[in-house]
Protein backbone atom coordinates (compact mmCIF):
# COMPACT_ATOMS: atom_id res chain seq x y z
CA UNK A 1 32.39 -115.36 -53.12
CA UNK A 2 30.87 -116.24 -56.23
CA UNK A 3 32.73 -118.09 -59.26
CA UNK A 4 35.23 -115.59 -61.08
CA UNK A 5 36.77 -117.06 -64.13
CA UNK A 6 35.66 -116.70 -67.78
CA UNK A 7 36.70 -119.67 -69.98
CA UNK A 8 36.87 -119.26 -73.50
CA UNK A 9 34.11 -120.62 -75.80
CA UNK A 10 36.31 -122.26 -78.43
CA UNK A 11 35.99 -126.04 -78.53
CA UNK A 12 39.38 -128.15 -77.72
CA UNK A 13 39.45 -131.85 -77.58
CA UNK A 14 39.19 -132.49 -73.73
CA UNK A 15 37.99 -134.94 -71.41
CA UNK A 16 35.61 -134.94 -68.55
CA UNK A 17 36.33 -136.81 -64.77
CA UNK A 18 33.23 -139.08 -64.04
CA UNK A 19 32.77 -140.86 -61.08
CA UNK A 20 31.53 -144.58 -61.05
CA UNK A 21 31.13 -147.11 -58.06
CA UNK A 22 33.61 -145.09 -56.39
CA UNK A 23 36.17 -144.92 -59.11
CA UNK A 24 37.56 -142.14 -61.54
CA UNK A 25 37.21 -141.97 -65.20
CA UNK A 26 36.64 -140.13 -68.49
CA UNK A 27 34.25 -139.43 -70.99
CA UNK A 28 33.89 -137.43 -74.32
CA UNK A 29 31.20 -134.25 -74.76
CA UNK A 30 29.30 -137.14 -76.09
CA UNK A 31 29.23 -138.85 -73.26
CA UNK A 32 30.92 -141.83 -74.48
CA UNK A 33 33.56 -143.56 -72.01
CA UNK A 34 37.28 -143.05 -73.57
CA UNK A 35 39.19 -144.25 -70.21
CA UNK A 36 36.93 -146.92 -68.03
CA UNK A 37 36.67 -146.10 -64.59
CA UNK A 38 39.62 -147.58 -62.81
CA UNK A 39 41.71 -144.64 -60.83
CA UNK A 40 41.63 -143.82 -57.39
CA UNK A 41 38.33 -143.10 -55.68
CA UNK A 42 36.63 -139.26 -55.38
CA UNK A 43 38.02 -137.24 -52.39
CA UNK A 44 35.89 -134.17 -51.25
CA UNK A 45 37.59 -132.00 -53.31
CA UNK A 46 37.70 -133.91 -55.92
CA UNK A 47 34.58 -133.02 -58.13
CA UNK A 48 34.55 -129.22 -56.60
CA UNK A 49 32.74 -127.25 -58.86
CA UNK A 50 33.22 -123.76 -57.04
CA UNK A 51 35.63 -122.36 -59.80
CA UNK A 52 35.68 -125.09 -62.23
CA UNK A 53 34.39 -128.55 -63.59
CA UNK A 54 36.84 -131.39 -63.63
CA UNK A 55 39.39 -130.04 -61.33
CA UNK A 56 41.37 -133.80 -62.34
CA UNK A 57 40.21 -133.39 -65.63
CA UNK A 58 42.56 -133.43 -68.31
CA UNK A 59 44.32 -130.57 -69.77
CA UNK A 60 46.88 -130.39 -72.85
CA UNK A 61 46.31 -134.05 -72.98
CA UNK A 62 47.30 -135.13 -69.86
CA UNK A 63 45.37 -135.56 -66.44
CA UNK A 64 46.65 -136.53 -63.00
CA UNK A 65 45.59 -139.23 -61.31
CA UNK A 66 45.79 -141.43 -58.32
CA UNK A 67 47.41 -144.84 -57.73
CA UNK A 68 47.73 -146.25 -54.35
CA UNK A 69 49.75 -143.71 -52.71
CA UNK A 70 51.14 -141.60 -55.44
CA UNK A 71 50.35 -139.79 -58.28
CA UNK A 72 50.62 -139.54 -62.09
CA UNK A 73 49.36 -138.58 -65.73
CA UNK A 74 47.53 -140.52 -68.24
CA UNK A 75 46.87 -139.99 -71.79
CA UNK A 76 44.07 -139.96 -73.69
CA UNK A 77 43.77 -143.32 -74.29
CA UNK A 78 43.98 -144.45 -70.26
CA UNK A 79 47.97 -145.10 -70.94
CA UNK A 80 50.42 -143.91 -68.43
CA UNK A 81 52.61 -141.11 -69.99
CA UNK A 82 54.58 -139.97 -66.77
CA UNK A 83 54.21 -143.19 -64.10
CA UNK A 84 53.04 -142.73 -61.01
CA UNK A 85 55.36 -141.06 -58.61
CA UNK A 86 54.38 -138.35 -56.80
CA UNK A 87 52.48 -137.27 -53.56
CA UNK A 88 50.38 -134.58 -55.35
CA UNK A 89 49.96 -133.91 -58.83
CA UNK A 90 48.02 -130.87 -60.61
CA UNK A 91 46.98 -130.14 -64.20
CA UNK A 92 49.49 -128.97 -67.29
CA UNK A 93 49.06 -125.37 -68.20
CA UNK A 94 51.13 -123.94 -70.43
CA UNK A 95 53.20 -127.44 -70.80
CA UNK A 96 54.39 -127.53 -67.40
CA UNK A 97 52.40 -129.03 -64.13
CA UNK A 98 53.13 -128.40 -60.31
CA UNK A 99 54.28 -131.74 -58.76
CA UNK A 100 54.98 -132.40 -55.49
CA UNK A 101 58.20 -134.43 -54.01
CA UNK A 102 57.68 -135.29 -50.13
CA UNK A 103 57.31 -131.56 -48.98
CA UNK A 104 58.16 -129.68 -51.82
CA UNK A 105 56.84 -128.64 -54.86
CA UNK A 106 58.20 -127.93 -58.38
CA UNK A 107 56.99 -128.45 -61.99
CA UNK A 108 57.27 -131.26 -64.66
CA UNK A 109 57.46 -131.21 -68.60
CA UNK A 110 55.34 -133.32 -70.23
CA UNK A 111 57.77 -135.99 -70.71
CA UNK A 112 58.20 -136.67 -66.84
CA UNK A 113 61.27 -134.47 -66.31
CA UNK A 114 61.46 -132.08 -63.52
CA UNK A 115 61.62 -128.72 -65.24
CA UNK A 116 61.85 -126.81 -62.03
CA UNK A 117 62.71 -128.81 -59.20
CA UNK A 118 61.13 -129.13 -55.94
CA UNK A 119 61.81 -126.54 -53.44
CA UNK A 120 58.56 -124.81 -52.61
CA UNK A 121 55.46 -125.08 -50.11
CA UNK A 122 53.09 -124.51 -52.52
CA UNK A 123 52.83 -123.69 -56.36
CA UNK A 124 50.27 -123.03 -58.64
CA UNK A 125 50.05 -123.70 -62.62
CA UNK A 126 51.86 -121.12 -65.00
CA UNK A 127 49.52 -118.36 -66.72
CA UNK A 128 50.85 -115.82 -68.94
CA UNK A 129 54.34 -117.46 -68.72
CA UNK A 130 54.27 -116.93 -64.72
CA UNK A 131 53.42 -119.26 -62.10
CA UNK A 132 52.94 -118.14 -58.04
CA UNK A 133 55.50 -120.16 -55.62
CA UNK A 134 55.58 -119.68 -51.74
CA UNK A 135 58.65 -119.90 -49.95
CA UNK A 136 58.61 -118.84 -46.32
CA UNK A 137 54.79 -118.20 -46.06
CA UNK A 138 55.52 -115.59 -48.63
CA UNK A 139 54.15 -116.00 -52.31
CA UNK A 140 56.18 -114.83 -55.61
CA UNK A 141 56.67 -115.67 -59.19
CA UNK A 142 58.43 -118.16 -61.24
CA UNK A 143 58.74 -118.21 -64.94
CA UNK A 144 59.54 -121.67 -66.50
CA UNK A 145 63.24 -121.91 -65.99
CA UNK A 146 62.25 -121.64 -62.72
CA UNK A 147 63.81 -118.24 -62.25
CA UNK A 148 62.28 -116.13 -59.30
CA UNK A 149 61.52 -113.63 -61.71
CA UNK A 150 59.07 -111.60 -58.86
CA UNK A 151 60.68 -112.53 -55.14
CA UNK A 152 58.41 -113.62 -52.80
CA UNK A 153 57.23 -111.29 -50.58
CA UNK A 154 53.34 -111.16 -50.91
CA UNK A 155 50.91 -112.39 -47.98
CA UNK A 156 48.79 -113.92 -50.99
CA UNK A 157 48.18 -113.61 -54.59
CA UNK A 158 44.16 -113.18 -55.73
CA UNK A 159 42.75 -115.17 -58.38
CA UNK A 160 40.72 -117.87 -58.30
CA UNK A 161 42.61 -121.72 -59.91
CA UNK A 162 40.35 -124.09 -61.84
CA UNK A 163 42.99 -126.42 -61.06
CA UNK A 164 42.56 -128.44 -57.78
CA UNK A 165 45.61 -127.33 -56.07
CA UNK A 166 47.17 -128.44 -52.48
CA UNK A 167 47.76 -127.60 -49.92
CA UNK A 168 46.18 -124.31 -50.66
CA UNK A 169 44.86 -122.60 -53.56
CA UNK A 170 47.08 -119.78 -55.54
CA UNK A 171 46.54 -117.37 -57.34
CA UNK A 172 47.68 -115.91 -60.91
CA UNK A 173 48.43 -113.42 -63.05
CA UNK A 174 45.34 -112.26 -65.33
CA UNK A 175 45.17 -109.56 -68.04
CA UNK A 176 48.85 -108.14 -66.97
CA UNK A 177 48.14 -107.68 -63.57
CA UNK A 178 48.19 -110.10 -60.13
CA UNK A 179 46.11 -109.08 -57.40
CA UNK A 180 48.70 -109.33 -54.04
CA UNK A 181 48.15 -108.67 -50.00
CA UNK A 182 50.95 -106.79 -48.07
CA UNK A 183 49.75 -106.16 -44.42
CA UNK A 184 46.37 -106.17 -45.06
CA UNK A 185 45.86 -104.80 -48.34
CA UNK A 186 45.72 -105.86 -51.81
CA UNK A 187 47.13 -103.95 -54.56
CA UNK A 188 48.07 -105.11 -58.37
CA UNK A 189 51.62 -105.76 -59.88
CA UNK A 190 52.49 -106.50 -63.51
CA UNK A 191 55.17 -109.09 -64.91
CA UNK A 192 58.10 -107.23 -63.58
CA UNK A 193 57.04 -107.07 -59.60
CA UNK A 194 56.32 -103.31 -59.53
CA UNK A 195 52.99 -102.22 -58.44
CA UNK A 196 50.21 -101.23 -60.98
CA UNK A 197 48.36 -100.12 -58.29
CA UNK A 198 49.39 -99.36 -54.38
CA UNK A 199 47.96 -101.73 -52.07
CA UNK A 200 45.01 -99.98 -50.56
CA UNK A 201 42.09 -102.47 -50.48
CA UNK A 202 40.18 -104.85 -48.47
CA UNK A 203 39.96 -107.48 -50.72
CA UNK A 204 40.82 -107.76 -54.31
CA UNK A 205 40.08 -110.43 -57.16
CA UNK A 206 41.71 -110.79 -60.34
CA UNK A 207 41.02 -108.83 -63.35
CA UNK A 208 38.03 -110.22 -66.28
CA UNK A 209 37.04 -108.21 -69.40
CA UNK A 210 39.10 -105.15 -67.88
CA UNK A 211 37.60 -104.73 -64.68
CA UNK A 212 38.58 -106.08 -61.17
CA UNK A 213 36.31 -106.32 -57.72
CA UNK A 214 37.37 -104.56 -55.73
CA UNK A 215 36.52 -104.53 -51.70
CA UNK A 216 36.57 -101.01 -49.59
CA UNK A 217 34.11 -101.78 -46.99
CA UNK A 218 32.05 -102.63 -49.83
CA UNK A 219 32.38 -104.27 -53.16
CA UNK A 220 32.71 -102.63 -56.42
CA UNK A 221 34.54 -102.56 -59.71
CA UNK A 222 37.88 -101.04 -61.14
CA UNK A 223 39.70 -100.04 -63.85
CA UNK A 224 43.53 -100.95 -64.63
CA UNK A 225 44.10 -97.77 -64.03
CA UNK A 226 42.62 -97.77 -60.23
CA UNK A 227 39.21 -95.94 -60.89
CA UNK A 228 36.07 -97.03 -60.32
CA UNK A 229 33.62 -97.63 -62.84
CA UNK A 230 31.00 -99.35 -60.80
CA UNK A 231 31.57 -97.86 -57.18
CA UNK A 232 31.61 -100.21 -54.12
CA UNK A 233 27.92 -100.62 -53.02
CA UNK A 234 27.65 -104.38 -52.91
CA UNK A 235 28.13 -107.25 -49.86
CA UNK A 236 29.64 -109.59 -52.52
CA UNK A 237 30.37 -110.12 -56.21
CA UNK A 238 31.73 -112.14 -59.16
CA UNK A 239 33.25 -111.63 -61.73
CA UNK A 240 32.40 -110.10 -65.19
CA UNK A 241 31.82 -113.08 -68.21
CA UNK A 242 29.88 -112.30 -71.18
CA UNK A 243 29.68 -108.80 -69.94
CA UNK A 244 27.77 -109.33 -67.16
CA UNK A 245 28.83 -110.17 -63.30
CA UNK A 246 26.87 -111.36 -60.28
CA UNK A 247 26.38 -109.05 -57.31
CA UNK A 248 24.95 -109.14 -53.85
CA UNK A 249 23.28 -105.73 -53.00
CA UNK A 250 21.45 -107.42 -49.73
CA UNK A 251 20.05 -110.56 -49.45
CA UNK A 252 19.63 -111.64 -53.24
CA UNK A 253 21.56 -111.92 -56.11
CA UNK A 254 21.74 -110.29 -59.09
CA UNK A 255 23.52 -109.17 -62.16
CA UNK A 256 25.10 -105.78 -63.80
CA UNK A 257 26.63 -104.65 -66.87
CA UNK A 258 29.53 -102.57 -66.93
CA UNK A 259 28.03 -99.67 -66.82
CA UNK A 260 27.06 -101.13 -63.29
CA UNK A 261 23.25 -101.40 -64.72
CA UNK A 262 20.70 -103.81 -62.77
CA UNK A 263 20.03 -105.90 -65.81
CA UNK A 264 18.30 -108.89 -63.51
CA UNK A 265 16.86 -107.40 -59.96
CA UNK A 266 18.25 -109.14 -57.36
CA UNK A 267 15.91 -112.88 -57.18
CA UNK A 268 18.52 -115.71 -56.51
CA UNK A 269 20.27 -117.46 -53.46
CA UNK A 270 23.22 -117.57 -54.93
CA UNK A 271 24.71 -116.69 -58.37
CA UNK A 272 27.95 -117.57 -60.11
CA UNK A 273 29.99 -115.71 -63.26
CA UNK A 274 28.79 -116.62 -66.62
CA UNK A 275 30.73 -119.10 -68.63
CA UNK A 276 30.37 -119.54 -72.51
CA UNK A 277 27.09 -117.63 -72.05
CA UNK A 278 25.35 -119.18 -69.24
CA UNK A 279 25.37 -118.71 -65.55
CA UNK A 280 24.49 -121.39 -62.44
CA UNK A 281 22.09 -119.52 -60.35
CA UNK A 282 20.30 -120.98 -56.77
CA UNK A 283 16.67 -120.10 -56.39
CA UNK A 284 14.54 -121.83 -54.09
CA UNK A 285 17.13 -124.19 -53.06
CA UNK A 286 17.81 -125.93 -56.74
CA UNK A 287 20.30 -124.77 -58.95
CA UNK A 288 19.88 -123.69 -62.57
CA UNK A 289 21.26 -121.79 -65.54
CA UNK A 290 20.24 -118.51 -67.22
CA UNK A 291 21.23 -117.07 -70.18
CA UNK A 292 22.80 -113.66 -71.31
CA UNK A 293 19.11 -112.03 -71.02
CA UNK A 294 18.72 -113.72 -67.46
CA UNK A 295 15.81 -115.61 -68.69
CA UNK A 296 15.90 -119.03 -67.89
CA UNK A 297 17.94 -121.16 -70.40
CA UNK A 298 17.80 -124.47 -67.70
CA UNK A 299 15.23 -124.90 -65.15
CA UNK A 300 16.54 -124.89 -61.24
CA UNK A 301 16.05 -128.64 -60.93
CA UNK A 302 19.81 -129.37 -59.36
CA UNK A 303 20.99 -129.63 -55.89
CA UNK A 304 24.20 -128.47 -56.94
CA UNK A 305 25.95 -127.17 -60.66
CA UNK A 306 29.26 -125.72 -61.74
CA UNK A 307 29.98 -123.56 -64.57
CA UNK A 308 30.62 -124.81 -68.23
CA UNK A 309 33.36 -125.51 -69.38
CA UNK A 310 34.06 -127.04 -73.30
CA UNK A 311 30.16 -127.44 -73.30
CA UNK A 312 29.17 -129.44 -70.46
CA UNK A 313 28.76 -128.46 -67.06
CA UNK A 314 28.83 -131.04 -63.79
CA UNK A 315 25.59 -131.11 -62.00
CA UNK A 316 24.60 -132.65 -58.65
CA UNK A 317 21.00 -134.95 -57.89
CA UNK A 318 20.55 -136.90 -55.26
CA UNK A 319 24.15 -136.96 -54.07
CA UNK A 320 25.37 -138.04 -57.30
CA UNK A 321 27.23 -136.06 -59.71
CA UNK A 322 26.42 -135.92 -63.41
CA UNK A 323 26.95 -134.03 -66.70
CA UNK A 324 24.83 -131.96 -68.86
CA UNK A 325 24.92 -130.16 -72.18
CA UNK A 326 23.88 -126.10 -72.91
CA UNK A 327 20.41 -127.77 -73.52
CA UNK A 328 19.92 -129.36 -69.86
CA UNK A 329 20.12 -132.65 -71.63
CA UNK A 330 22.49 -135.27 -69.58
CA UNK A 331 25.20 -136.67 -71.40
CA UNK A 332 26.13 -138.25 -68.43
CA UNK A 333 23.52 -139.85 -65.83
CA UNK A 334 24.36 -138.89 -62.13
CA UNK A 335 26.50 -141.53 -60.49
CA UNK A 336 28.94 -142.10 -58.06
């Protein structure tokens, strides 16, 4: 499945996860080293670009990190702000971050207090003021008191996380509506638990730019209100960014506009959603970026490359990872 989420283009004051003779640290868009390399060495999942860069990187002004055995947030500066202390942390969104406590999860404030305490077997981070909790292999909401404002009864919720989340990945609620399985089907629910739409397909992702893929046999594109507006005719898809999404006809990929319009003929191995403009495409084996027009904007030349995010994207060469601007110039030389 190709890379779903749309980030926004506006530019925030963030830092980027680099990796350097084994150990974690952070640099600016410029490049420049703010926190020296000194946390916890890269896991495999730790610089997995299939949905986001920096998936430890920091967010709100915090970012998780690794000490010995347990887990906790720095600042911007490198300084601890919530000491290291727990067995898993993820990333703050919306000023709360999913922590977990030996085999339960809950969320913490920014100050280090539990704002929701541990109790769950998996959580994800908190979009439009809800967060997806499983209890019972069953998923359901939370809101920030920790309330469970939607039960859980859901086999899964859809949506891809840009946050490096354990044990498994959850999903969210996007535009109004969360994608959820009963059985197996998916249908959509808004804020209050009651279904938007009946469960009644395959597969379903989460809504971008007002239009949801949709799987019946085959993939294609919905409405809020359930119809289709690009009917199901591909073997795969992405989501829509910039007004375009990847699809997989046959063998190749290529892209369509919402009017479900080949606007670049299937050509490339592999294709992912477009993010602040550009999109990571595979063709011959290297990975590069095209622009809205799907003309080249940077040369396949990578062995690997995630989506940007803040206006750098994480690329891969010779087993080391690197990062470069909207220019294909590195800011960062590959290391590792």
């Amino acid at each position: 499945m190709a890379v779903k989420r749309q980030r926004e283009t506006k530019r925030t004051q963030i830092l980027f996860p680099v990796i350097q003779n084994g150990r974690i640290g952070y640099i600016d868009h410029s490049g420049k080293v703010v926190v020296a390399p000194q946390f916890s060495g890269a896991n495999a999942n730790t610089f997995q670009v299939i949905g986001t860069v920096s998936a430890r990187g920091f967010r709100e002004g915090l970012a998780p990190v690794q000490v010995g055995d347990k887990w906790g947030y720095i600042d911007s500066k490198g300084q601890f702000a919530i000491d290291p202390q727990f067995d898993e942390a993820g990333s703050f969104q919306e000023g709360l971050a999913p922590v977990k406590i030996s085999d339960h999860w809950g969320y913490v404030d920014k100050q280090g207090k539990l704002a929701v305490n541990p109790q769950f077997e998996a959580a994800g981070v908190f979009n439009e003021g809800l967060a997806p909790v499983k209890l019972d292999n069953r998923w359901g909401f939370v809101n920030k008191q920790g309330e469970l404002v939607i039960p859980t009864q859901f086999d899964a919720v859809a949506g891809n996380q840009w946050v490096l989340m354990r044990p498994e990945p959850a999903g969210h609620f996007s535009e109004g509506l969360a994608g959820v399985k009963v059985g197996d089907k998916w249908g959509y629910i808004d804020k209050t638990g009651k279904f938007a739409l009946m469960p009644q397909y395959d597969e379903a992702n989460s809504f971008y730019e007002g239009l949801a893929a949709v799987e019946m046999k085959q993939w294609g594109f919905i409405d809020k209100s359930g119809k289709f507006e690009i009917n199901p005719q591909f073997k795969d898809v992405g989501g829509f960014g910039s007004g375009l999404a990847p699809v997989e006809p046959e063998d190749k990929w290529g892209y369509v506009d919402k009017e479900g319009t080949l606007v670049a003929h299937p050509q490339f191995d592999d294709a992912f959603s477009f993010f602040e403009d550009l999109a990571a495409v595979k063709f011959e084996g290297k990975w590069g970026y095209i622009d809205t027009s799907c003309t080249y904007a940077i040369n396949p030349q990578f062995d690997e490359a995630g989506p940007f995010v803040e206006g750098l994207a994480p690329v891969k060469m010779n087993g080391k990872w690197g990062y470069i601007d909207s220019e294909g110039r590195f800011v960062w030389n590959p290391t590792d």
